[in-house]
C-alpha atoms as a PDB file:
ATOM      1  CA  UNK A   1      -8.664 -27.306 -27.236  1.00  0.00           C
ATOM      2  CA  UNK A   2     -10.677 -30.598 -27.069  1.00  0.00           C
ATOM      3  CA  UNK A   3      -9.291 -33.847 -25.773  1.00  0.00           C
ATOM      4  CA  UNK A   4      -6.393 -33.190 -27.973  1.00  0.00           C
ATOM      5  CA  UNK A   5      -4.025 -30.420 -27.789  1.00  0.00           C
ATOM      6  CA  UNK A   6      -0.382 -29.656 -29.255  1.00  0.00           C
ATOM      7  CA  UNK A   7       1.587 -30.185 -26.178  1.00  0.00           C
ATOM      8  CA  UNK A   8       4.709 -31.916 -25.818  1.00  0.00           C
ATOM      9  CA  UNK A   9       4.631 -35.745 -27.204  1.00  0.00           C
ATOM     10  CA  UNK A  10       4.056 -37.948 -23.689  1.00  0.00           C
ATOM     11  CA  UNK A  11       7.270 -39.142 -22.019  1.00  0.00           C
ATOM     12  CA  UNK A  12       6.526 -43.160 -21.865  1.00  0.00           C
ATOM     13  CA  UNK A  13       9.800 -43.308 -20.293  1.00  0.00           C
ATOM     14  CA  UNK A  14       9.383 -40.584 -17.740  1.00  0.00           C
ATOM     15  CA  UNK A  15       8.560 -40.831 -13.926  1.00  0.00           C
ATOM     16  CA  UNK A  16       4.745 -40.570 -14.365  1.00  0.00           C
ATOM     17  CA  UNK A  17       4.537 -43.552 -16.736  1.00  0.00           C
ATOM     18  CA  UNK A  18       6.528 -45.580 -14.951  1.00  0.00           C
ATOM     19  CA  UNK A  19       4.054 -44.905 -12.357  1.00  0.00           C
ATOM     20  CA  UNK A  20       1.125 -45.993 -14.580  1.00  0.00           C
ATOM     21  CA  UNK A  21       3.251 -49.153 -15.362  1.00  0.00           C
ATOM     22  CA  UNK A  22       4.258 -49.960 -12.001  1.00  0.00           C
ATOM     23  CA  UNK A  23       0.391 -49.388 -10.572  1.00  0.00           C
ATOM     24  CA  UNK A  24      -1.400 -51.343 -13.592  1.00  0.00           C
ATOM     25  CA  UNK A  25       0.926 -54.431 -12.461  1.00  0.00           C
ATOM     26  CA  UNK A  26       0.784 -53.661  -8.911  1.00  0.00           C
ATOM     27  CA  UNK A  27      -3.001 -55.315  -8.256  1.00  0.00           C
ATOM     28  CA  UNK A  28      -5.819 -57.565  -9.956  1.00  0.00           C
ATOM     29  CA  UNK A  29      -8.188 -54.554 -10.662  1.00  0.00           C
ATOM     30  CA  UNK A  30      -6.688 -51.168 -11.379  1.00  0.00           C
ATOM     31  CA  UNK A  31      -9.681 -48.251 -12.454  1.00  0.00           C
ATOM     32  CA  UNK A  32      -8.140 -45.051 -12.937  1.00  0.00           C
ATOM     33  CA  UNK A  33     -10.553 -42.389 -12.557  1.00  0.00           C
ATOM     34  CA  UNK A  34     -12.506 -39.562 -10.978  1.00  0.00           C
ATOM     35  CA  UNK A  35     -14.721 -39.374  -7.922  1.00  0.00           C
ATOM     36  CA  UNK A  36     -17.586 -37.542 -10.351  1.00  0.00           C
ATOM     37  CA  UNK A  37     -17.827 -39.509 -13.076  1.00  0.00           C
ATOM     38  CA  UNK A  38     -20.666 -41.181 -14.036  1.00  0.00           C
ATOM     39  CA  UNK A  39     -18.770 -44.095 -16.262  1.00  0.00           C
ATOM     40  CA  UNK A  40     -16.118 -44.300 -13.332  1.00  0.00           C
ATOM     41  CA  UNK A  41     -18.704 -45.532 -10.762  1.00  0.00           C
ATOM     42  CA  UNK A  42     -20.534 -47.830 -13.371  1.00  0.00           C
ATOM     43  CA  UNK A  43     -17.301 -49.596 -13.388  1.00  0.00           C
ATOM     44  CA  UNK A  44     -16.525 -49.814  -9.943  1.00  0.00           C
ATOM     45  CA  UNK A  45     -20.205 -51.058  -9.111  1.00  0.00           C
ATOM     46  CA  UNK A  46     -19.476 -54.282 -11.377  1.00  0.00           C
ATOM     47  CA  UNK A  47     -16.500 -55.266  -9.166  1.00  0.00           C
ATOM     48  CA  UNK A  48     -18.220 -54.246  -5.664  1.00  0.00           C
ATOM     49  CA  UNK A  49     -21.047 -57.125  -6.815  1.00  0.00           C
ATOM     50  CA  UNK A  50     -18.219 -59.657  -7.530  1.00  0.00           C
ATOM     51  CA  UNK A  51     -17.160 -58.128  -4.080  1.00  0.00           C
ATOM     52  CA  UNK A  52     -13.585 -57.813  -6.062  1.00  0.00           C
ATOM     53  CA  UNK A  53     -11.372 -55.542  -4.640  1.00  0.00           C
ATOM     54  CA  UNK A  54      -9.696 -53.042  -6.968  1.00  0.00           C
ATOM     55  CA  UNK A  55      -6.638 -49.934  -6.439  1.00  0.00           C
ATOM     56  CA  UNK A  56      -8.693 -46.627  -7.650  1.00  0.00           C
ATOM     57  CA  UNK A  57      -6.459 -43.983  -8.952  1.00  0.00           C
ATOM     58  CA  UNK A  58      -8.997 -40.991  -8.598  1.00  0.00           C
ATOM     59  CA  UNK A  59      -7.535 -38.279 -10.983  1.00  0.00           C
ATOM     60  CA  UNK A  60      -8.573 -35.147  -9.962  1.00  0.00           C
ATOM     61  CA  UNK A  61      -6.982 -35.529  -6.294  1.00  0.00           C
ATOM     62  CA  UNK A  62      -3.551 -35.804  -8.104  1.00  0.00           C
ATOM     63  CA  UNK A  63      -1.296 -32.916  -9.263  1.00  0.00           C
ATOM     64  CA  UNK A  64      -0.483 -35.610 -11.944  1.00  0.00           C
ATOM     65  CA  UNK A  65      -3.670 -36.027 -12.756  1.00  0.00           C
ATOM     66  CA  UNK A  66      -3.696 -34.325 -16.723  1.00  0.00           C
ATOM     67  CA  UNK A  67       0.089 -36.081 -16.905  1.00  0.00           C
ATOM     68  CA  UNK A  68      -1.130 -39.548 -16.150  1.00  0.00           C
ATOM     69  CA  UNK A  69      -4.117 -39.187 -18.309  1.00  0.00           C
ATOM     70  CA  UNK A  70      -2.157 -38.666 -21.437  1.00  0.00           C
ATOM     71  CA  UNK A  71       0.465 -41.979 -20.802  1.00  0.00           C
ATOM     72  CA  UNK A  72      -3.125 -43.476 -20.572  1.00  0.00           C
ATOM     73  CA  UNK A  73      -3.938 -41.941 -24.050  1.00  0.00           C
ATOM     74  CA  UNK A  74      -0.861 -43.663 -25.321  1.00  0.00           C
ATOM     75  CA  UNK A  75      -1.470 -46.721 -23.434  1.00  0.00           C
ATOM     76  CA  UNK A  76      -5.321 -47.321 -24.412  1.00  0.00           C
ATOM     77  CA  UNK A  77      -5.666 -45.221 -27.108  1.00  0.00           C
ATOM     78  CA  UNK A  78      -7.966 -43.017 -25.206  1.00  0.00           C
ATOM     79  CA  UNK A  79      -7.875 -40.452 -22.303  1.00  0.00           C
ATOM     80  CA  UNK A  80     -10.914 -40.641 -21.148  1.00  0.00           C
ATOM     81  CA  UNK A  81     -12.308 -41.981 -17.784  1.00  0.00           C
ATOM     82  CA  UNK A  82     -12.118 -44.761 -16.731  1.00  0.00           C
ATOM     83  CA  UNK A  83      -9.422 -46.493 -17.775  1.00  0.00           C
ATOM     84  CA  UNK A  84      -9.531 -50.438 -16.005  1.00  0.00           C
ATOM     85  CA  UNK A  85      -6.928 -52.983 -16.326  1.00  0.00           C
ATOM     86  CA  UNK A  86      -7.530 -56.415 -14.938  1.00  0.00           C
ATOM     87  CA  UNK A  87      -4.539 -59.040 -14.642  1.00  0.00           C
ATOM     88  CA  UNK A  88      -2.462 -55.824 -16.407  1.00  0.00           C
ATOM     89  CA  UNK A  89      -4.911 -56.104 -19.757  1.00  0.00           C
ATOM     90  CA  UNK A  90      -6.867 -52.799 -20.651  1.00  0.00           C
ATOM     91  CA  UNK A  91     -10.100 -54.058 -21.069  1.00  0.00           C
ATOM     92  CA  UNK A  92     -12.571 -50.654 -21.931  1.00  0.00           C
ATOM     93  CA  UNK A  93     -14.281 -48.197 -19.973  1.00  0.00           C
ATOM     94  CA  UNK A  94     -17.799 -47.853 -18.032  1.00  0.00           C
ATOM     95  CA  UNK A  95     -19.654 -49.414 -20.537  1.00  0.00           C
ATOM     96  CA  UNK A  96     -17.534 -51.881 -21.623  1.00  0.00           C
ATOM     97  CA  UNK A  97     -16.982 -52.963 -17.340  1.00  0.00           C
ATOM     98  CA  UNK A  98     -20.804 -53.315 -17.292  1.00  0.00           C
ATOM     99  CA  UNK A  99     -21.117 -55.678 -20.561  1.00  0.00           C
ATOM    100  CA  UNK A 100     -18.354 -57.528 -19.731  1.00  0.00           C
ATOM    101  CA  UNK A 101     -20.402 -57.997 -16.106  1.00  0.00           C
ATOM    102  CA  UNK A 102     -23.446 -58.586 -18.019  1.00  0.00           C
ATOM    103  CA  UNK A 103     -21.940 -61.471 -19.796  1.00  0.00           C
ATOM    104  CA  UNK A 104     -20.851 -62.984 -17.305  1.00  0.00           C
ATOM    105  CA  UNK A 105     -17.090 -62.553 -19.055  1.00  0.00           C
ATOM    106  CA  UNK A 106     -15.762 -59.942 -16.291  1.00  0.00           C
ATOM    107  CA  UNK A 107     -16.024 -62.931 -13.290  1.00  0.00           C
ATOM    108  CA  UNK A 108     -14.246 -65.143 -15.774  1.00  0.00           C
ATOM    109  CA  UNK A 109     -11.032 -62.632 -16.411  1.00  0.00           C
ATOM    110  CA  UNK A 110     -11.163 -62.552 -12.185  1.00  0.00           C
ATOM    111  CA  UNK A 111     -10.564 -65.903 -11.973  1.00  0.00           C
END
């Protein structure tokens, strides 16, 4: 099946992204993702040394988990994990946290 299958289109106006909506805006930092992945804790490490505090949405603990992931898809263009918003902006995955660190660009978007 792959990251794409040929279920339903996503329901952007359904209870579960609402949810996504209402969480993204909810806090500074917002890194959905799951407790096992690699990428996941890459990003999370770049905002523990700017000792910013961030909401974690782990995934897999969530019977939503699959659900929330697609509005994500729709949202970012990509499933995958992790997705982080900062100040409600998507602004990449693992990598893309740890560049943006490198830089010195992620402490700028904090401010």
């Amino acid at each position: 099946m792959g990251i794409f299958s040929s279920k339903e289109p996503v329901d952007m106006s359904g209870p579960v992204a609402q949810f996504v909506r209402e969480t993204i805006a909810s806090d500074k930092v917002v890194i959905f993702s799951k407790t096992y992945c690699p990428y996941c804790s890459m990003a999370k490490e770049q905002f523990r040394k700017l000792s910013q505090d961030f909401t974690a949405i782990e995934l897999e603990s969530r019977e939503d988990g699959s659900e929330i992931q697609d509005v994500l898809g729709e949202i970012t263009g990509a499933r995958t994990v992790p997705r982080v918003f900062v100040k409600g902006e998507f602004i990449g995955g693992g990598t893309d946290v740890k560049k943006l660190y490198n830089d010195g660009s992620l402490k700028k978007m904090l401010e």
